[in-house]
Protein backbone atom coordinates (compact mmCIF):
# COMPACT_ATOMS: atom_id res chain seq x y z
CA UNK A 1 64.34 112.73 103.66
CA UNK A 2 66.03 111.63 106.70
CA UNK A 3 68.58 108.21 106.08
CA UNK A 4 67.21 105.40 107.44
CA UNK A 5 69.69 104.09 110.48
CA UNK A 6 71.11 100.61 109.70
CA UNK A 7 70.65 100.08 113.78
CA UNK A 8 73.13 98.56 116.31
CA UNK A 9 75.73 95.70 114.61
CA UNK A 10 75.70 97.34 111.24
CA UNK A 11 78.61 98.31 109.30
CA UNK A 12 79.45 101.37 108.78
CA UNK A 13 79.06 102.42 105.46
CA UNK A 14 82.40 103.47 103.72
CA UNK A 15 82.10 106.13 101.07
CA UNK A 16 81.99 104.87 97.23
CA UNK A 17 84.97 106.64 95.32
CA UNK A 18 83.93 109.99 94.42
CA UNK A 19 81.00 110.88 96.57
CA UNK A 20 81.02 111.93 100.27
CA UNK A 21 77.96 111.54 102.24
CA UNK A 22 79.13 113.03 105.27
CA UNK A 23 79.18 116.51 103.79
CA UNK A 24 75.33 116.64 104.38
CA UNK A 25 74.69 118.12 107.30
CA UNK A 26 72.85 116.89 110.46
CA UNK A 27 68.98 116.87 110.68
CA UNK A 28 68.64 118.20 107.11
CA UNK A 29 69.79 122.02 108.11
CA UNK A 30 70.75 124.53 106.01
CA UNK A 31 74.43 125.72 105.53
CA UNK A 32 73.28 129.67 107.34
CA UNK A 33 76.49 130.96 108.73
CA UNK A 34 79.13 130.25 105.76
CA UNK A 35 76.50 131.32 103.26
CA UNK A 36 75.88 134.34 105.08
CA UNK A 37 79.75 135.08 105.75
CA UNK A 38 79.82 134.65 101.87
CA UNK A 39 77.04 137.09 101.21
CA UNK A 40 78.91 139.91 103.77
CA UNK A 41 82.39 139.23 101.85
CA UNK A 42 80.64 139.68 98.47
CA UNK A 43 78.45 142.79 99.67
CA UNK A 44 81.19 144.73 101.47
CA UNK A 45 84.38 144.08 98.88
CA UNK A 46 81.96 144.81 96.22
CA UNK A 47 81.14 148.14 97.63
CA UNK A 48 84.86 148.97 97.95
CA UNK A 49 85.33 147.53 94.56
CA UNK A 50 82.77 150.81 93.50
CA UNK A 51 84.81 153.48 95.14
CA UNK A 52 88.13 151.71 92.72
CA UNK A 53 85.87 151.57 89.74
CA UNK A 54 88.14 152.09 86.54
CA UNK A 55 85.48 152.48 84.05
CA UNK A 56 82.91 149.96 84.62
CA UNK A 57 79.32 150.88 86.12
CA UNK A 58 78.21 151.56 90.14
CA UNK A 59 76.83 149.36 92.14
CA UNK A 60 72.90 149.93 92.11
CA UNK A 61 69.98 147.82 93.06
CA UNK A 62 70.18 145.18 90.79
CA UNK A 63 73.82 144.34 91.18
CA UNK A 64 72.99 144.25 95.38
CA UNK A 65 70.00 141.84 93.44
CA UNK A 66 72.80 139.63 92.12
CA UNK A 67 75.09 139.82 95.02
CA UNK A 68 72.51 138.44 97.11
CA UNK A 69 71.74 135.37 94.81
CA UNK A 70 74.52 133.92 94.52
CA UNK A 71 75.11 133.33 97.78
CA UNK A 72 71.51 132.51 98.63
CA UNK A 73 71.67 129.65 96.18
CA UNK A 74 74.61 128.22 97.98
CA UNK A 75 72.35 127.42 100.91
CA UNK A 76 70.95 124.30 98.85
CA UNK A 77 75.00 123.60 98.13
CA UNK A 78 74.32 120.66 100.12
CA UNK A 79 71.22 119.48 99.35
CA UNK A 80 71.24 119.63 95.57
CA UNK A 81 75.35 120.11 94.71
CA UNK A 82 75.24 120.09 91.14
CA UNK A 83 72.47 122.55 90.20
CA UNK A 84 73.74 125.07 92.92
CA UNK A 85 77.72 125.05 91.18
CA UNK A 86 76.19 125.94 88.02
CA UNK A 87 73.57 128.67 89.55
CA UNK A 88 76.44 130.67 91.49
CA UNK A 89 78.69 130.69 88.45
CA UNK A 90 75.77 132.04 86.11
CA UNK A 91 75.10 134.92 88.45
CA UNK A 92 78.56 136.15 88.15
CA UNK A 93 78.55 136.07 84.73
CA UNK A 94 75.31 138.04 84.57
CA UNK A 95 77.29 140.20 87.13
CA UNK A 96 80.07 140.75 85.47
CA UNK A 97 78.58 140.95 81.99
CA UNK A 98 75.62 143.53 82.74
CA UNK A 99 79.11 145.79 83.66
CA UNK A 100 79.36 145.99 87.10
CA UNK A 101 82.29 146.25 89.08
CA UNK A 102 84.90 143.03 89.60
CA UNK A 103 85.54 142.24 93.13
CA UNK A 104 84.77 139.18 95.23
CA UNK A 105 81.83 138.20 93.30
CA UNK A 106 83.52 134.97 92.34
CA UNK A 107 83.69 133.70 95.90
CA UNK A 108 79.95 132.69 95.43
CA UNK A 109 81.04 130.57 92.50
CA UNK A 110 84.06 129.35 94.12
CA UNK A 111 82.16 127.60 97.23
CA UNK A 112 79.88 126.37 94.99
CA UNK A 113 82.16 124.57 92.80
CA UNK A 114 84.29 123.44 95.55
CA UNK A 115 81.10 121.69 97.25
CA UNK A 116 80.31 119.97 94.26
CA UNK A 117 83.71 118.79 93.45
CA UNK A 118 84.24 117.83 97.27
CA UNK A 119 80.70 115.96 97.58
CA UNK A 120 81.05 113.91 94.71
CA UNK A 121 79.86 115.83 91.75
CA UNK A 122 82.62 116.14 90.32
CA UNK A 123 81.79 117.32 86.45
CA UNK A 124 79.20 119.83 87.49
CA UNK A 125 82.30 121.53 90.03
CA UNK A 126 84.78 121.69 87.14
CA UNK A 127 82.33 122.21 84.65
CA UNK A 128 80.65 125.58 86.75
CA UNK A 129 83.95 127.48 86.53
CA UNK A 130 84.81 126.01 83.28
CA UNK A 131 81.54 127.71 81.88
CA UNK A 132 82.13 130.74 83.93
CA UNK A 133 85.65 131.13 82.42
CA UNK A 134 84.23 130.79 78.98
CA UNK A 135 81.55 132.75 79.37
CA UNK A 136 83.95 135.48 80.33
CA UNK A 137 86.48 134.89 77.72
CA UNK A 138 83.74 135.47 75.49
CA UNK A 139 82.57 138.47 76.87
CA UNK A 140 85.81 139.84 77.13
CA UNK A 141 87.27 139.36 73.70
CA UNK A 142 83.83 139.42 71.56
CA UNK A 143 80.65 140.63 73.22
CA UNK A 144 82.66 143.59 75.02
CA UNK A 145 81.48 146.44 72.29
CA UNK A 146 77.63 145.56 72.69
CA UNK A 147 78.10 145.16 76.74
CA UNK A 148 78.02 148.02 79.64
CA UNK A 149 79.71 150.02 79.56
CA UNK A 150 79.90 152.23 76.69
CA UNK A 151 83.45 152.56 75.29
CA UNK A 152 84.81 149.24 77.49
CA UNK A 153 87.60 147.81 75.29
CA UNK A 154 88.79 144.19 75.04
CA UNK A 155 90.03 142.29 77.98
CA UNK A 156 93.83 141.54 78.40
CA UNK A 157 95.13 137.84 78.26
CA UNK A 158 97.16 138.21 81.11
CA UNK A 159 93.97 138.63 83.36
CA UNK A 160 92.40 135.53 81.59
CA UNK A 161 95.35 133.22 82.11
CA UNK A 162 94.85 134.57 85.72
CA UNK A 163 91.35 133.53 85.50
CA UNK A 164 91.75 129.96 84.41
CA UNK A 165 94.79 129.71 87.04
CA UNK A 166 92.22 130.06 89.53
CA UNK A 167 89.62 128.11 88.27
CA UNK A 168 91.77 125.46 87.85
CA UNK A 169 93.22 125.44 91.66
CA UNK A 170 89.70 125.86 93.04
CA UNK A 171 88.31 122.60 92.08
CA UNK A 172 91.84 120.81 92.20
CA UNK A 173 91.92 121.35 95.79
CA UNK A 174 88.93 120.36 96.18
CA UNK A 175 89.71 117.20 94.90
CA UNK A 176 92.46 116.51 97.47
CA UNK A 177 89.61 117.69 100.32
CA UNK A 178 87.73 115.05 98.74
CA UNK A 179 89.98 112.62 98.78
CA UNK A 180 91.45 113.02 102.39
CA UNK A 181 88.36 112.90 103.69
CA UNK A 182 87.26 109.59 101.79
CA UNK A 183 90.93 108.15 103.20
CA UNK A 184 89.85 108.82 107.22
CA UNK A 185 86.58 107.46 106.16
CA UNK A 186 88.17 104.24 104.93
CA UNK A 187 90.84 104.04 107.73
CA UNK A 188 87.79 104.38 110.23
CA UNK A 189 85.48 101.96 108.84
CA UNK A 190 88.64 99.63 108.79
CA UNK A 191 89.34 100.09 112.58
CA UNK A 192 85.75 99.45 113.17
CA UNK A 193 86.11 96.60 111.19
CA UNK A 194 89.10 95.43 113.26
CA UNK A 195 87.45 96.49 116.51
CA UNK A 196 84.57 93.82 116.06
CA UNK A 197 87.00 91.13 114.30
CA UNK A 198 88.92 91.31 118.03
CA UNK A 199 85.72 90.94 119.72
CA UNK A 200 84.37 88.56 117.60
CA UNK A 201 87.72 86.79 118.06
CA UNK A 202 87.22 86.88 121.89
CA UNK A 203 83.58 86.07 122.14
CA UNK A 204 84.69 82.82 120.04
CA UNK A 205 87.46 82.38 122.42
CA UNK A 206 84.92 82.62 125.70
CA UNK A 207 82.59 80.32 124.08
CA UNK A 208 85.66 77.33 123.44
CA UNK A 209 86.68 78.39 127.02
CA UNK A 210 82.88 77.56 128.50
CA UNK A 211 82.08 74.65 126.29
CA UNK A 212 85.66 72.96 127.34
CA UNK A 213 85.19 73.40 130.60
CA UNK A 214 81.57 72.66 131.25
CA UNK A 215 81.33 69.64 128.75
CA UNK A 216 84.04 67.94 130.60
CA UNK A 217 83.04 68.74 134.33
CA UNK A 218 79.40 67.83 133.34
CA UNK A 219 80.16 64.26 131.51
CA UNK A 220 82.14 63.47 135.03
CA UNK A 221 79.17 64.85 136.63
CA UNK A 222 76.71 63.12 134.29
CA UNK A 223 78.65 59.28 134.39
CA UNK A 224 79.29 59.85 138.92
CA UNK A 225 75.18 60.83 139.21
CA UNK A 226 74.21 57.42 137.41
CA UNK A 227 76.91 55.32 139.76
CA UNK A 228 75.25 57.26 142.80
CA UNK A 229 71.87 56.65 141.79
CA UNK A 230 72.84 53.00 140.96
CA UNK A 231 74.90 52.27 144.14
CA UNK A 232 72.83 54.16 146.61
CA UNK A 233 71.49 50.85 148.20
CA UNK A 234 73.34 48.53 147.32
CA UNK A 235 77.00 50.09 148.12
CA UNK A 236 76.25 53.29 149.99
CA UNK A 237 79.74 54.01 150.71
CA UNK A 238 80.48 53.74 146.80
CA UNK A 239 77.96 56.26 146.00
CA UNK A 240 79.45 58.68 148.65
CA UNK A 241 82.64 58.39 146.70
CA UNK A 242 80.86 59.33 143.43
CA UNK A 243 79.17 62.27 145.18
CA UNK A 244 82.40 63.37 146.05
CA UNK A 245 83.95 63.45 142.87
CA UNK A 246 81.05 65.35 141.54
CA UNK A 247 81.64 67.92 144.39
CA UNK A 248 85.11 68.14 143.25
CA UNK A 249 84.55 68.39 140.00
CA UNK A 250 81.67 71.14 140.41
CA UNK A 251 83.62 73.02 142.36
CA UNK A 252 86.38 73.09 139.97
CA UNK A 253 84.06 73.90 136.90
CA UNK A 254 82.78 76.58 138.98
CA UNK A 255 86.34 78.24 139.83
CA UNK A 256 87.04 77.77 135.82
CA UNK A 257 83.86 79.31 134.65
CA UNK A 258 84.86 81.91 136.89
CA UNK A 259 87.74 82.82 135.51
CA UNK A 260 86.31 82.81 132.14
CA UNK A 261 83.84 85.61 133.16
CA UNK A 262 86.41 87.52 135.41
CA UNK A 263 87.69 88.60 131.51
CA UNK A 264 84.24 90.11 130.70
CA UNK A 265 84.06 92.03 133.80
CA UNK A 266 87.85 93.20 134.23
CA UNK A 267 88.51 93.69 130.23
CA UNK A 268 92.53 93.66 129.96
CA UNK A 269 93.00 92.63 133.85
CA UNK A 270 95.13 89.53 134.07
CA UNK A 271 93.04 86.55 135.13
CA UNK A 272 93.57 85.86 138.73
CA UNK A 273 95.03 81.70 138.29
CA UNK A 274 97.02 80.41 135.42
CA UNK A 275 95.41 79.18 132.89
CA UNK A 276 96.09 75.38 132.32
CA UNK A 277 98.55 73.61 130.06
CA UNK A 278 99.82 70.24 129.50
CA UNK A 279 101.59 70.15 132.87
CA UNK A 280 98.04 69.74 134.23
CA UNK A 281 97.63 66.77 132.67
CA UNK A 282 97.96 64.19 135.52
CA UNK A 283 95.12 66.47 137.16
CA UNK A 284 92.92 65.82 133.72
CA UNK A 285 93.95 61.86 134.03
CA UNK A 286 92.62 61.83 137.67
CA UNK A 287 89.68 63.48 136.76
CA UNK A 288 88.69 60.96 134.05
CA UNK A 289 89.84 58.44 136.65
CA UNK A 290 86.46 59.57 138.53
CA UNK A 291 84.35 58.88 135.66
CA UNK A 292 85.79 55.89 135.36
CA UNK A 293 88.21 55.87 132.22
CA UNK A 294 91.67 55.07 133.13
CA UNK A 295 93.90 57.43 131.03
CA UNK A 296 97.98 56.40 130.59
CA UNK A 297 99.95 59.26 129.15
CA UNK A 298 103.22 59.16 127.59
CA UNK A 299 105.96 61.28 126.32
CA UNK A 300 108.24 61.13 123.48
CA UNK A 301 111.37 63.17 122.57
CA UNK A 302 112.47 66.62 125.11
CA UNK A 303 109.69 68.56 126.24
CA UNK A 304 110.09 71.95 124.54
CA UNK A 305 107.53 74.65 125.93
CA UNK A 306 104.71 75.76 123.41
CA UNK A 307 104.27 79.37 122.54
CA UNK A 308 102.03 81.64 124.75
CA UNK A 309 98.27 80.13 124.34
CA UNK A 310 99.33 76.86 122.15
CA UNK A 311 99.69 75.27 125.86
CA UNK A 312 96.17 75.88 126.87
CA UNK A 313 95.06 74.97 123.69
CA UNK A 314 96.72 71.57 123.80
CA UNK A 315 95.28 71.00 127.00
CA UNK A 316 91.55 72.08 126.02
CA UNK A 317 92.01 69.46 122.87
CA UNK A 318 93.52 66.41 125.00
CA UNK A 319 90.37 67.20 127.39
CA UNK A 320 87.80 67.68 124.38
CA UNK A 321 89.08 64.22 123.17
CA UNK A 322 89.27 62.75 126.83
CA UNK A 323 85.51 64.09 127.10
CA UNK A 324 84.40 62.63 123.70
CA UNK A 325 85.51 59.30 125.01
CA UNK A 326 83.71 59.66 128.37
CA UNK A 327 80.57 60.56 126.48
CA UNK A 328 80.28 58.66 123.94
CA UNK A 329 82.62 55.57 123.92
CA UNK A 330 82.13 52.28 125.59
CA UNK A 331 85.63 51.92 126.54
CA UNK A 332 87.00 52.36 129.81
CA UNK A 333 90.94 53.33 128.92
CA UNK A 334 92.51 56.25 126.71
CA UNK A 335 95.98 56.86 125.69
CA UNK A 336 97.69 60.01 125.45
CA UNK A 337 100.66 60.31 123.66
CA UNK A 338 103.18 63.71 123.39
CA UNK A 339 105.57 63.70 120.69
CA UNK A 340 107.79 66.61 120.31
CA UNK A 341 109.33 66.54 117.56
CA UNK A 342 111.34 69.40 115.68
CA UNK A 343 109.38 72.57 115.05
CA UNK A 344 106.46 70.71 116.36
CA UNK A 345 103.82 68.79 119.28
CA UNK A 346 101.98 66.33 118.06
CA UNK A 347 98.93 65.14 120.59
CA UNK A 348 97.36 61.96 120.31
CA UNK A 349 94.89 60.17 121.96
CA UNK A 350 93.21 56.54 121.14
CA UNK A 351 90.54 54.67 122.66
CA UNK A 352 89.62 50.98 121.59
CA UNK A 353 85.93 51.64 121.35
CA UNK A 354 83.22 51.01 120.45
CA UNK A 355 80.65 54.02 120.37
CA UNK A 356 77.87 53.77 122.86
CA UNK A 357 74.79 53.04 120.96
CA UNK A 358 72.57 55.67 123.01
CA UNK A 359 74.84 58.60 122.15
CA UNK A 360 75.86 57.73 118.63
CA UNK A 361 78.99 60.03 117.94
CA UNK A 362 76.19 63.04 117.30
CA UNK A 363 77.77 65.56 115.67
CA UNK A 364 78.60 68.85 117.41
CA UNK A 365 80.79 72.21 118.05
CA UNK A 366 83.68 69.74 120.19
CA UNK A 367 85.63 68.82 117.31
CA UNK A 368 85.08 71.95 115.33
CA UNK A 369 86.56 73.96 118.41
CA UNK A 370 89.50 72.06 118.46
CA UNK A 371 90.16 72.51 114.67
CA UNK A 372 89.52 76.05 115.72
CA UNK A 373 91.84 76.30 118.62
CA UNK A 374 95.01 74.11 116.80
CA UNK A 375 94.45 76.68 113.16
CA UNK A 376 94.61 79.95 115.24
CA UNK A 377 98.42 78.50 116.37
CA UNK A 378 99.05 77.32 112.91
CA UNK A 379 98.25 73.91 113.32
CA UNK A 380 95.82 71.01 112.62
CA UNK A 381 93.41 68.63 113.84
CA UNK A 382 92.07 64.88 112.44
CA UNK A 383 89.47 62.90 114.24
CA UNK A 384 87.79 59.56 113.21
CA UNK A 385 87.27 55.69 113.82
CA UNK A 386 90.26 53.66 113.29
CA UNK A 387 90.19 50.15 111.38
CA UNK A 388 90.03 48.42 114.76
CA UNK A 389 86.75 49.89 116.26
CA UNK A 390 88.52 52.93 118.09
CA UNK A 391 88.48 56.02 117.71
CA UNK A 392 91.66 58.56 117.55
CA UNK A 393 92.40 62.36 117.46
CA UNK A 394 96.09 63.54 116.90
CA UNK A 395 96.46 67.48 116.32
CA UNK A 396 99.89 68.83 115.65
CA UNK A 397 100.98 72.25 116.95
CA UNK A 398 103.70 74.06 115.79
CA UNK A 399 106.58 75.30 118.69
CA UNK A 400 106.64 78.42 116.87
CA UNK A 401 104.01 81.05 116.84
CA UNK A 402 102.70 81.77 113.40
CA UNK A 403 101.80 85.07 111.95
CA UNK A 404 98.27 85.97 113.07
CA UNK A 405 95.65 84.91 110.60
CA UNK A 406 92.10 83.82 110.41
CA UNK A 407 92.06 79.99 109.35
CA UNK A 408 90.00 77.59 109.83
CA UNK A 409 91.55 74.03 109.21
CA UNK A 410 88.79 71.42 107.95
CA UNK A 411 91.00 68.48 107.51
CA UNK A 412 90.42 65.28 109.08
CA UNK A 413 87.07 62.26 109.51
CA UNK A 414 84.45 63.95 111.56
CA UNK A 415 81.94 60.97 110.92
CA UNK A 416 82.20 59.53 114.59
CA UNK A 417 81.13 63.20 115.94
CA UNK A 418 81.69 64.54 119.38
CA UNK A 419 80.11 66.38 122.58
CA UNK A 420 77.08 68.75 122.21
């Protein structure tokens, strides 16, 4: 029966210790050309084996029989791995037993036992040439004066110890095929694995990117469309100022959004502007300026420059939180404060409130990117109301860069909510 395929996005499966799926082969097909080298080994070296006869019987019909079985059984060695390590492994010691010549008979059994051993089935590998070994042993020491040929005397130890040498090392190295093979498979599924944790990684990191950028531009858009549409008759010239802003600040989410998809198209190509920081925050003040919330920022302690990608995610929280007030806050004036203080930034912003009734602080992916943006740099983020009606947000960013880990910091009052 064909395996059903998982389909695009799925896992790959990763081998359970001690079997091997990938020894099946493709489209259900049948192992031909290794059986049938087997089968020419086993027919020509046992055909030189009856010129060097020393006592035992020629090679006639039924021993060609016999040759041929065993490796005509392996052909299933795939499909059915246990039966076909014991079938082998009796045919050599009908072989051997009805008195025919030794020779490479036993390759038959060894492939057998070493497909077993190497697809999983372990017992029934070990447990073919342990029978076969046996079965010899017994044949050898006890059942030799009843068995062809007439006048064949007991077999020596010297070529039993051989015997069990051998089908000892034939399964063992199986076992090491085995377990190579199940180490690439793990080391593969685990690059997978780490192939689709980067993109996931930068999918999320697109998405923050987008939902910064347009949730910002729009809420200036949104709050300079109703003074337009308020002003246009009363105060024409005040609306053209509002429909300027919202050129400018189109135009700017446009060049942004830009960017954002130039890293999609060009994977690994370095973006084509700088991405912003905290030095761009004058350019962030003006722009809330335009929608009409006056923002004052201040500094505390030495500026000390942020590890590669804390800036920009500074910047993306001060203008989540500057958004969040244009949106859904009543008041017309936000603080930023920067305070660097040894091995760390800490951002805050304030606004005296209160929440617009119409928008309500609805809860959405705003302040759950900027927990997500401050963890991947090893820091935090807390949002909510204060005591006097405002609301605040202060993340704190370490100036170090932390080792790389998957976090994802759930600390702080999310009751007031944020952007959509």
């Amino acid at each position: 029966m064909a395996a059903r395929d998982p389909g695009p996005g799925a896992a790959p499966a990763v081998p359970r210790r001690g079997r091997w799926p990938a020894l099946r082969p493709p489209s259900g097909r049948l192992p031909w050309r290794s059986t049938g080298a087997v089968l020419l080994v086993q027919l020509a070296g046992s055909q030189f084996a009856d010129h060097a006869r020393t006592g035992r019987l020629p090679v006639d019909a039924l021993a060609r029989v016999l040759l041929v079985l065993g490796p005509a059984l392996l052909l299933f060695r795939h499909r059915h791995p246990g039966p076909v390590a014991l079938g082998p492994s009796a045919v050599v010691l009908l072989y051997l037993g009805a008195g025919y010549p030794y020779g490479p008979v036993f390759l038959s059994a060894a492939v057998g036992a070493f497909s077993a051993v190497a697809s999983g089935h372990r017992r029934a590998g070990w447990a073919s040439l342990g029978v076969l070994w046996a079965g010899l042993l017994v044949v050898g020491h006890g059942l030799h004066a009843v068995l062809p040929p007439d006048g064949d005397g007991p077999a020596g130890w010297g070529a039993d110890a051989a015997l069990a040498a051998w089908a000892t090392t034939v399964p063992a190295v199986a076992e090491l095929a085995r377990a190579r093979r199940e180490q690439r498979a793990r080391e593969r599924a685990e690059r997978e694995e780490a192939e689709r944790h980067r993109a996931d990684e930068e999918r999320l990191r697109i998405a923050r990117e987008l939902h910064d950028v347009l949730a910002h531009s729009i809420s200036v858009i949104n709050v300079q469309a109703g003074v337009g549409l308020a002003l246009l008759d009363s105060d024409p010239e005040q609306a053209r100022s509002a429909l300027t802003t919202i050129k400018a600040a189109s135009k700017e989410a446009l060049g942004e959004v830009r960017q954002v998809l130039d890293t999609l198209r060009t994977p690994g190509a370095a973006p084509r502007a700088p991405a912003p920081g905290l030095g761009r925050l004058p350019e962030l003040a003006e722009q809330a300026a335009d929608a009409g919330l006056r923002v004052t920022v201040a500094t505390e302690g030495p500026p000390v420059p942020l590890p590669p990608g804390a800036d920009l995610a500074a910047f993306r929280i001060v203008q989540e939180a500057l958004t969040n007030t244009v949106r859904h806050s009543a008041s017309r004036a936000a603080r930023v404060r920067l305070r660097y203080a040894p091995g760390g930034l800490e951002l805050r912003v304030d606004d005296d409130g209160p929440a617009t009734a119409a928008d309500g602080h609805g809860g959405g992916n705003g302040l759950v990117g900027m927990r997500e943006r401050a963890a991947a740099f090893g820091g935090t983020v807390a949002a909510g109301p204060r005591a006097d009606g405002g609301f605040r947000v202060v993340a704190e960013l370490p100036l170090t860069a932390p080792p790389r880990r998957v976090a994802h910091d759930t600390t702080g009052n999310i009751e007031n909510g944020d952007t959509a």
